[in-house]
PDB file of N, CA and C in Angstrom:
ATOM      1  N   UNK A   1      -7.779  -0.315 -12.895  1.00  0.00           N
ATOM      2  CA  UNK A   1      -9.047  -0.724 -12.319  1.00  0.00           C
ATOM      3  C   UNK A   1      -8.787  -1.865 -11.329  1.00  0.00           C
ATOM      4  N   UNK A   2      -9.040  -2.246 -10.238  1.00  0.00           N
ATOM      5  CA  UNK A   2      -9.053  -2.985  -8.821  1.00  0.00           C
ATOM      6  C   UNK A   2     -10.163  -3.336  -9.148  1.00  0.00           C
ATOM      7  N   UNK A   3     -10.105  -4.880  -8.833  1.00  0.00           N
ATOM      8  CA  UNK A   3     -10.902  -5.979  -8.547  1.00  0.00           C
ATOM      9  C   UNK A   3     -11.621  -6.039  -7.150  1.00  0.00           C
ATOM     10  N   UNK A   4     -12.872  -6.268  -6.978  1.00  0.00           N
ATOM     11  CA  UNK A   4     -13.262  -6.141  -6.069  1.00  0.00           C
ATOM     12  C   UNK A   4     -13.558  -7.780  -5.655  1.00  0.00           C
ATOM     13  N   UNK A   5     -13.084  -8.393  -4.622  1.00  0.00           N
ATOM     14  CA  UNK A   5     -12.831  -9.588  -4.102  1.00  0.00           C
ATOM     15  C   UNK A   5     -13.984  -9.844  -2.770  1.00  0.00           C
ATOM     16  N   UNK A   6     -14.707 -11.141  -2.918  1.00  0.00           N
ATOM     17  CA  UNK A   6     -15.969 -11.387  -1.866  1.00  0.00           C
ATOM     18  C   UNK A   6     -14.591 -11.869  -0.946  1.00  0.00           C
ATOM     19  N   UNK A   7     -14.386 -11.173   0.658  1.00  0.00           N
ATOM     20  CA  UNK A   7     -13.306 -12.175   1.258  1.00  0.00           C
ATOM     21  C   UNK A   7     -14.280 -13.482   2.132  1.00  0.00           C
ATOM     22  N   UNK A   8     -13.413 -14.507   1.931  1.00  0.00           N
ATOM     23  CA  UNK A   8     -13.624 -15.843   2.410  1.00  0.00           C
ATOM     24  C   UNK A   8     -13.031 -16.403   3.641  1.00  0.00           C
ATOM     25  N   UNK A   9     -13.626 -16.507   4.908  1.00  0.00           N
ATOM     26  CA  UNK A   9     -12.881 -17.142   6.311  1.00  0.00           C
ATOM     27  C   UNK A   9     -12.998 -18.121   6.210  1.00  0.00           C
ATOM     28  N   UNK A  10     -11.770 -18.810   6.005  1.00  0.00           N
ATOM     29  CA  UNK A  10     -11.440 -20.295   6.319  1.00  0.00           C
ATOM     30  C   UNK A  10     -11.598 -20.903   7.640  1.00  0.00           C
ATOM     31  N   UNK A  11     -11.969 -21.797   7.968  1.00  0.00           N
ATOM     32  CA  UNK A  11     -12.399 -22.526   9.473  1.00  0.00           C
ATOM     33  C   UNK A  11     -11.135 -22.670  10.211  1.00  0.00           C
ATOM     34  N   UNK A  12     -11.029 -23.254  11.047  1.00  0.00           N
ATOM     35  CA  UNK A  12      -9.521 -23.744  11.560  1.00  0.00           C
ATOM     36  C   UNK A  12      -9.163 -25.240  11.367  1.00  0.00           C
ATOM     37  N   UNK A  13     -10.379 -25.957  10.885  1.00  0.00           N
ATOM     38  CA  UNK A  13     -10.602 -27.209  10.505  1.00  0.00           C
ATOM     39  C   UNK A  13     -10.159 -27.243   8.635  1.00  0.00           C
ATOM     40  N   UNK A  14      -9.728 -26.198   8.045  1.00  0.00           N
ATOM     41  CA  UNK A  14     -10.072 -26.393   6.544  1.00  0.00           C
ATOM     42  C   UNK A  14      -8.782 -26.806   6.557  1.00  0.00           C
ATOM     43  N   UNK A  15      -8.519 -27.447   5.228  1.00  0.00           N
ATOM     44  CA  UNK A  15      -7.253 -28.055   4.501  1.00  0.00           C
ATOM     45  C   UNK A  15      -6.911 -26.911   3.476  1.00  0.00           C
ATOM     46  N   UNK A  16      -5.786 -27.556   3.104  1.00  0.00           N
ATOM     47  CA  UNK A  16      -5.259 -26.659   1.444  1.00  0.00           C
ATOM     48  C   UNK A  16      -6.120 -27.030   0.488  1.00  0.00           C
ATOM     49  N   UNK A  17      -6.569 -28.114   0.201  1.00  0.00           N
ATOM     50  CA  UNK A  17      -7.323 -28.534  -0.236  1.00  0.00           C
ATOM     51  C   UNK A  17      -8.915 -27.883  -0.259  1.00  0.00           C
ATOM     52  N   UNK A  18      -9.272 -28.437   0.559  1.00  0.00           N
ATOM     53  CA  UNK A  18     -10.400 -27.437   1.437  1.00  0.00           C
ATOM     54  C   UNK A  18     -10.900 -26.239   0.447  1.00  0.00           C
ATOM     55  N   UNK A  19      -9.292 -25.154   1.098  1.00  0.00           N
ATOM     56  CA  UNK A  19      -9.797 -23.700   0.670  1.00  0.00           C
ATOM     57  C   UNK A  19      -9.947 -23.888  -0.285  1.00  0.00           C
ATOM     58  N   UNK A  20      -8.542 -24.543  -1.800  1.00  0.00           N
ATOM     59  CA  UNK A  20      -8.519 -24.138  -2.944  1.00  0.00           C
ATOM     60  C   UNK A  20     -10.127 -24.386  -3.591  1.00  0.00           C
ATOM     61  N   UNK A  21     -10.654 -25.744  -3.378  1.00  0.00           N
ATOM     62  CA  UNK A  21     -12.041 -26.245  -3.151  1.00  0.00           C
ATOM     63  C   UNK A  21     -12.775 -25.305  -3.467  1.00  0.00           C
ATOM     64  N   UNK A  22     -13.170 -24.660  -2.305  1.00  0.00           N
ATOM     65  CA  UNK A  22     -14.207 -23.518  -2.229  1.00  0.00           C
ATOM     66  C   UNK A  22     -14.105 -22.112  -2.941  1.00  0.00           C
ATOM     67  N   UNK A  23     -12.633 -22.309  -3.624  1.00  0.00           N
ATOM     68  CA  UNK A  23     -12.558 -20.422  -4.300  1.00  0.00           C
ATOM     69  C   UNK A  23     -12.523 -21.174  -5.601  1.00  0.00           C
ATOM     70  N   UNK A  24     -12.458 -22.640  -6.274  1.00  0.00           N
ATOM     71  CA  UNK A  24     -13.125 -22.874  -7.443  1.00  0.00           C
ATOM     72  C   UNK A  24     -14.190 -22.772  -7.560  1.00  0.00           C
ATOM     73  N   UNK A  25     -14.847 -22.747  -6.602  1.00  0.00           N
ATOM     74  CA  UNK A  25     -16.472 -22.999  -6.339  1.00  0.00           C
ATOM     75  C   UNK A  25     -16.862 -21.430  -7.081  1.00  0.00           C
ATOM     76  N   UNK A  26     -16.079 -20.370  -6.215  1.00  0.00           N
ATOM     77  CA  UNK A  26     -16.854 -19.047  -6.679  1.00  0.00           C
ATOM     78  C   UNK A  26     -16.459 -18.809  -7.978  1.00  0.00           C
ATOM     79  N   UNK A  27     -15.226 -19.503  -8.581  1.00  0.00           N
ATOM     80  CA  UNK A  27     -14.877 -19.026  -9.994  1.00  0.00           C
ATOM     81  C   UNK A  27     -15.824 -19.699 -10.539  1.00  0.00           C
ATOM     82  N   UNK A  28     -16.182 -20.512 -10.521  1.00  0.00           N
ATOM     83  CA  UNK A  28     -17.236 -21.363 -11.294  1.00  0.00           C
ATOM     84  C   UNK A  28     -18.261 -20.547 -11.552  1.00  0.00           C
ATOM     85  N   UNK A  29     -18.783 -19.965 -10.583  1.00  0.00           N
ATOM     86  CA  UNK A  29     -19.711 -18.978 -10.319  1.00  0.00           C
ATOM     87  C   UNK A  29     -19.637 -17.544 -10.687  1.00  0.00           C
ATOM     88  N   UNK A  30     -18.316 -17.124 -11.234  1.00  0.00           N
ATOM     89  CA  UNK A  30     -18.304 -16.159 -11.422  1.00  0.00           C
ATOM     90  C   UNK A  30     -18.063 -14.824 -11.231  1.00  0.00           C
ATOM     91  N   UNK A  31     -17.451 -15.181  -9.664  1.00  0.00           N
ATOM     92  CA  UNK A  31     -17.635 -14.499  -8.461  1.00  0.00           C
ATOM     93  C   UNK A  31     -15.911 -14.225  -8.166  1.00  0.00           C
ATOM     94  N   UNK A  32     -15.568 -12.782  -7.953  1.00  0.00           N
ATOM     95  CA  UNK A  32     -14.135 -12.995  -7.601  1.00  0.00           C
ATOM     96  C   UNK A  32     -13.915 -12.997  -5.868  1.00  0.00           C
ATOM     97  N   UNK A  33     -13.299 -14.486  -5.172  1.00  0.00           N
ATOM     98  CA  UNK A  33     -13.062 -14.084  -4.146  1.00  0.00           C
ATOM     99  C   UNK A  33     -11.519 -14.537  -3.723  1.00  0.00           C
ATOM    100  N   UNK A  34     -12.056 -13.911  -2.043  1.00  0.00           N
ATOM    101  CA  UNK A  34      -9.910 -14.408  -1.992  1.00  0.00           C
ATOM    102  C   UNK A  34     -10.260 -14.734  -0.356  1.00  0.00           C
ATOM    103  N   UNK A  35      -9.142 -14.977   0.261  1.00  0.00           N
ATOM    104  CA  UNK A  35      -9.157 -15.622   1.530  1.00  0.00           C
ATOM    105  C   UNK A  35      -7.626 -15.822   2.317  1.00  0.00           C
ATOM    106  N   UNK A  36      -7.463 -16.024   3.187  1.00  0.00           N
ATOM    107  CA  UNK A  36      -5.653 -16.167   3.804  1.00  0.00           C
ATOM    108  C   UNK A  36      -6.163 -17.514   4.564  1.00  0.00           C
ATOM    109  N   UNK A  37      -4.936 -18.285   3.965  1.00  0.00           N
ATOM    110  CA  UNK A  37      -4.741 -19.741   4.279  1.00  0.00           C
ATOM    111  C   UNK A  37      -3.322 -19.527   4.872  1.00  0.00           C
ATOM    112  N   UNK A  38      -3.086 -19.773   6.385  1.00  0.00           N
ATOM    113  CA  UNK A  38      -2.004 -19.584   6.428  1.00  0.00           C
ATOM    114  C   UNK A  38      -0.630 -18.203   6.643  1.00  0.00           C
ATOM    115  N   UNK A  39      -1.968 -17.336   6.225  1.00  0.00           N
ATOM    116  CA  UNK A  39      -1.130 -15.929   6.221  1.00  0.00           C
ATOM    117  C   UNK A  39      -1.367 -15.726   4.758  1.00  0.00           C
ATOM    118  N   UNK A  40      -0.822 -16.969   3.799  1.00  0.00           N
ATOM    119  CA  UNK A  40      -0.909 -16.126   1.933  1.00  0.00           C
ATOM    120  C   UNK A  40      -2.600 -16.225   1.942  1.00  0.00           C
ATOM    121  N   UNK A  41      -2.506 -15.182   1.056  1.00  0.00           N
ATOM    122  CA  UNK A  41      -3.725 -15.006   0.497  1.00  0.00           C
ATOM    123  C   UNK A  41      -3.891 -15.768  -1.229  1.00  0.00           C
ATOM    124  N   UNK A  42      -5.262 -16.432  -1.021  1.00  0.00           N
ATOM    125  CA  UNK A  42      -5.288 -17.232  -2.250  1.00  0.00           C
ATOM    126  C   UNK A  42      -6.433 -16.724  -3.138  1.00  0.00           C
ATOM    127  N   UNK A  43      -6.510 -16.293  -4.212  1.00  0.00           N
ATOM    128  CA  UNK A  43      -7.597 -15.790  -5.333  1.00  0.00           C
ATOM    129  C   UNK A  43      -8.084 -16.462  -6.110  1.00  0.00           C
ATOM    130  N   UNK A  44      -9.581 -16.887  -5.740  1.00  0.00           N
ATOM    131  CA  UNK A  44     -10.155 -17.398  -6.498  1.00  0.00           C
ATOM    132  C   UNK A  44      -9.865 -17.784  -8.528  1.00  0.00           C
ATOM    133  N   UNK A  45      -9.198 -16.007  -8.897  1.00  0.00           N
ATOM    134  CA  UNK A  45      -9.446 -16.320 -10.657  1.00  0.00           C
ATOM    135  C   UNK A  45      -8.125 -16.483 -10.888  1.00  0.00           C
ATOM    136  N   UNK A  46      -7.183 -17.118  -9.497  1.00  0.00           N
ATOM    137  CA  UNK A  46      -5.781 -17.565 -10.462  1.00  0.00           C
ATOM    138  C   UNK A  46      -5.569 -18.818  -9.568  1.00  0.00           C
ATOM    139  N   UNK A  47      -5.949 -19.201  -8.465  1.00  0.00           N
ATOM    140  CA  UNK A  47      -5.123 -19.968  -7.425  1.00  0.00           C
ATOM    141  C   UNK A  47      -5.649 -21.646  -8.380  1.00  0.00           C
ATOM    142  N   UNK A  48      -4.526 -22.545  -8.389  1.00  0.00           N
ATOM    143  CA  UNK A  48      -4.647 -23.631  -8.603  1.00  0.00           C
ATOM    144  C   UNK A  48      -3.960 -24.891  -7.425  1.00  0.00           C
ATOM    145  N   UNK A  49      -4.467 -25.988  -7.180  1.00  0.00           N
ATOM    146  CA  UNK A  49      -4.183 -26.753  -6.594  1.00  0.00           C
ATOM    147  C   UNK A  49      -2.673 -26.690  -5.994  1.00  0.00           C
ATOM    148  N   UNK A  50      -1.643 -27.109  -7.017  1.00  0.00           N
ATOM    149  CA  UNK A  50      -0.083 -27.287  -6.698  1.00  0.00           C
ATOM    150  C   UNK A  50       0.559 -25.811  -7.045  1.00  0.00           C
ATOM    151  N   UNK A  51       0.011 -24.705  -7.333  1.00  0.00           N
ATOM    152  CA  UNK A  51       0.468 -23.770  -6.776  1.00  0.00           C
ATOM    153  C   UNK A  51       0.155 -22.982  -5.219  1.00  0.00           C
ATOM    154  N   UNK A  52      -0.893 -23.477  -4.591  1.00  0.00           N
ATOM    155  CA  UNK A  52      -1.409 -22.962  -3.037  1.00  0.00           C
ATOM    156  C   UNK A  52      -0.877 -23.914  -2.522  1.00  0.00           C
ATOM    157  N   UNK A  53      -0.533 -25.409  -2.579  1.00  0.00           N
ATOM    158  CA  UNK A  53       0.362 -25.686  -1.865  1.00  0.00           C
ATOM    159  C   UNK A  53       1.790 -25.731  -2.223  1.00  0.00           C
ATOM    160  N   UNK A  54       2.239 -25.026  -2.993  1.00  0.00           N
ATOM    161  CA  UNK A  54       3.695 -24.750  -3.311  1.00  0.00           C
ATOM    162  C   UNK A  54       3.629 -23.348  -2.583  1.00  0.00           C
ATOM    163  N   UNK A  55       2.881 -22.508  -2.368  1.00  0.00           N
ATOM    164  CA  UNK A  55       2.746 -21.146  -1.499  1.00  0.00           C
ATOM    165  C   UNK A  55       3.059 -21.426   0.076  1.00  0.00           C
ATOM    166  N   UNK A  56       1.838 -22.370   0.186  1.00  0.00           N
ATOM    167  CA  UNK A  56       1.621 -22.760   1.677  1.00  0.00           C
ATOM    168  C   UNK A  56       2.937 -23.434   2.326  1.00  0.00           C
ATOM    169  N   UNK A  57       3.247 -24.714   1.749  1.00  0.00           N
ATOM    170  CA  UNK A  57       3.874 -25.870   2.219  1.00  0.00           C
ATOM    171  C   UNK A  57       5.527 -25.751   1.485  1.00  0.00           C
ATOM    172  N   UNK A  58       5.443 -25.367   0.575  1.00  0.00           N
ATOM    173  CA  UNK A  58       6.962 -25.765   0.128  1.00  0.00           C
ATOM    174  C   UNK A  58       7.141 -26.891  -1.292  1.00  0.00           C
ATOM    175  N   UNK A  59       5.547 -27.316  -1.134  1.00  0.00           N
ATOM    176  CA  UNK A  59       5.568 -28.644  -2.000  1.00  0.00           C
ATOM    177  C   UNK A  59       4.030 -28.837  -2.580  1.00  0.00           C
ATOM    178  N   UNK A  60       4.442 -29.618  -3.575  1.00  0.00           N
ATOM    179  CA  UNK A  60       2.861 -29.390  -4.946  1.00  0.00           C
ATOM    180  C   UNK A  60       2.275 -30.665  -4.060  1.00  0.00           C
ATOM    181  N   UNK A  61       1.038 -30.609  -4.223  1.00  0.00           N
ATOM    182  CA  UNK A  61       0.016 -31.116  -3.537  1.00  0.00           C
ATOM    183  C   UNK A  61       0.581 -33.155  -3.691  1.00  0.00           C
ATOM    184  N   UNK A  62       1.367 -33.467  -4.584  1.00  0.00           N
ATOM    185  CA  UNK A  62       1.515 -34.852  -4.785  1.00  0.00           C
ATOM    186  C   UNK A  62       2.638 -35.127  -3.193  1.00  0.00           C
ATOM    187  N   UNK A  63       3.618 -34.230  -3.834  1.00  0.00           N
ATOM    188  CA  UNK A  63       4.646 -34.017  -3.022  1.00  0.00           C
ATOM    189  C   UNK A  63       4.450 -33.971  -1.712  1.00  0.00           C
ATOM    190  N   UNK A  64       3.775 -33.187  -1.032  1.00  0.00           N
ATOM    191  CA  UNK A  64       2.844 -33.085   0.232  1.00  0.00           C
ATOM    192  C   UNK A  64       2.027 -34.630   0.837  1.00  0.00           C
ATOM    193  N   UNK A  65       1.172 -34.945  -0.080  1.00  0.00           N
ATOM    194  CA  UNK A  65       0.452 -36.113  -0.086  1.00  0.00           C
ATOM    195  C   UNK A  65       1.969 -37.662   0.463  1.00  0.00           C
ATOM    196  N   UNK A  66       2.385 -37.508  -0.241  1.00  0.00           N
ATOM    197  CA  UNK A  66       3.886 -38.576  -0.527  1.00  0.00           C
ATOM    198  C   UNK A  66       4.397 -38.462   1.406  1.00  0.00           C
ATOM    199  N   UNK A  67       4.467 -37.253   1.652  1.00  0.00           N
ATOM    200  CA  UNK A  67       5.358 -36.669   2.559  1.00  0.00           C
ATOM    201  C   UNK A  67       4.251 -37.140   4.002  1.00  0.00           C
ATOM    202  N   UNK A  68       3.109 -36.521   3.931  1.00  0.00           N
ATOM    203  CA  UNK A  68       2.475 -37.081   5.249  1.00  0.00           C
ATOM    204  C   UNK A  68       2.106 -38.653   4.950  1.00  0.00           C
ATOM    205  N   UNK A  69       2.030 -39.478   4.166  1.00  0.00           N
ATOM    206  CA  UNK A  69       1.747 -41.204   4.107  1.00  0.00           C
ATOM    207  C   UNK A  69       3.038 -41.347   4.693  1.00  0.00           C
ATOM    208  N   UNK A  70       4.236 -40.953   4.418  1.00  0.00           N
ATOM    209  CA  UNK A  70       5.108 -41.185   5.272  1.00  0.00           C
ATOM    210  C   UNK A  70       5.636 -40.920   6.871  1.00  0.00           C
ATOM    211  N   UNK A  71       5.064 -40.106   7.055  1.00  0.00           N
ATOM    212  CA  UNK A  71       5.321 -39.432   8.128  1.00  0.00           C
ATOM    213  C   UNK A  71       3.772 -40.596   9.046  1.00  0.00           C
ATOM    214  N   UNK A  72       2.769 -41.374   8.172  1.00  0.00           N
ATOM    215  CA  UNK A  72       1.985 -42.290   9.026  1.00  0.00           C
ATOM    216  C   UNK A  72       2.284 -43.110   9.080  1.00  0.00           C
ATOM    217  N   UNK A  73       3.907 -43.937   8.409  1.00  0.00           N
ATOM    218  CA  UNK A  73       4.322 -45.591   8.374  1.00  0.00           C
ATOM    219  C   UNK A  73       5.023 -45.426   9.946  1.00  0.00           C
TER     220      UNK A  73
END
């Protein structure tokens, strides 16, 4: 049986953050959706924070965070 997924367009303005954000929003709700951040596609009833940016970036959302404060000194 296939899941049927509401798809979600991300802005060109959204973050990793951002998306993961808004597809908790529909799990909350109940709602299965998905969306491409980047090219990967992220699903609402599994995607968590430091795994979409371990997809996206290479690195869990702390790791990332650490990496651009540095990249502003």
């Amino acid at each position: 049986m296939s899941k049927d997924y509401l798809k979600v367009d991300f802005t060109l303005g959204d973050t990793v953050e951002n998306a993961v954000i808004q597809l908790l929003g529909y799990k909350e709700e109940g709602q299965l959706a998905c969306g491409q951040f980047n090219g990967i596609t992220l699903y609402s009833d599994t995607v968590t924070m430091d795994e979409a940016y371990k997809e996206i970036t290479g690195m869990t959302k702390t790791e990332f965070d650490e990496y651009t404060e540095e990249l502003r000194r």
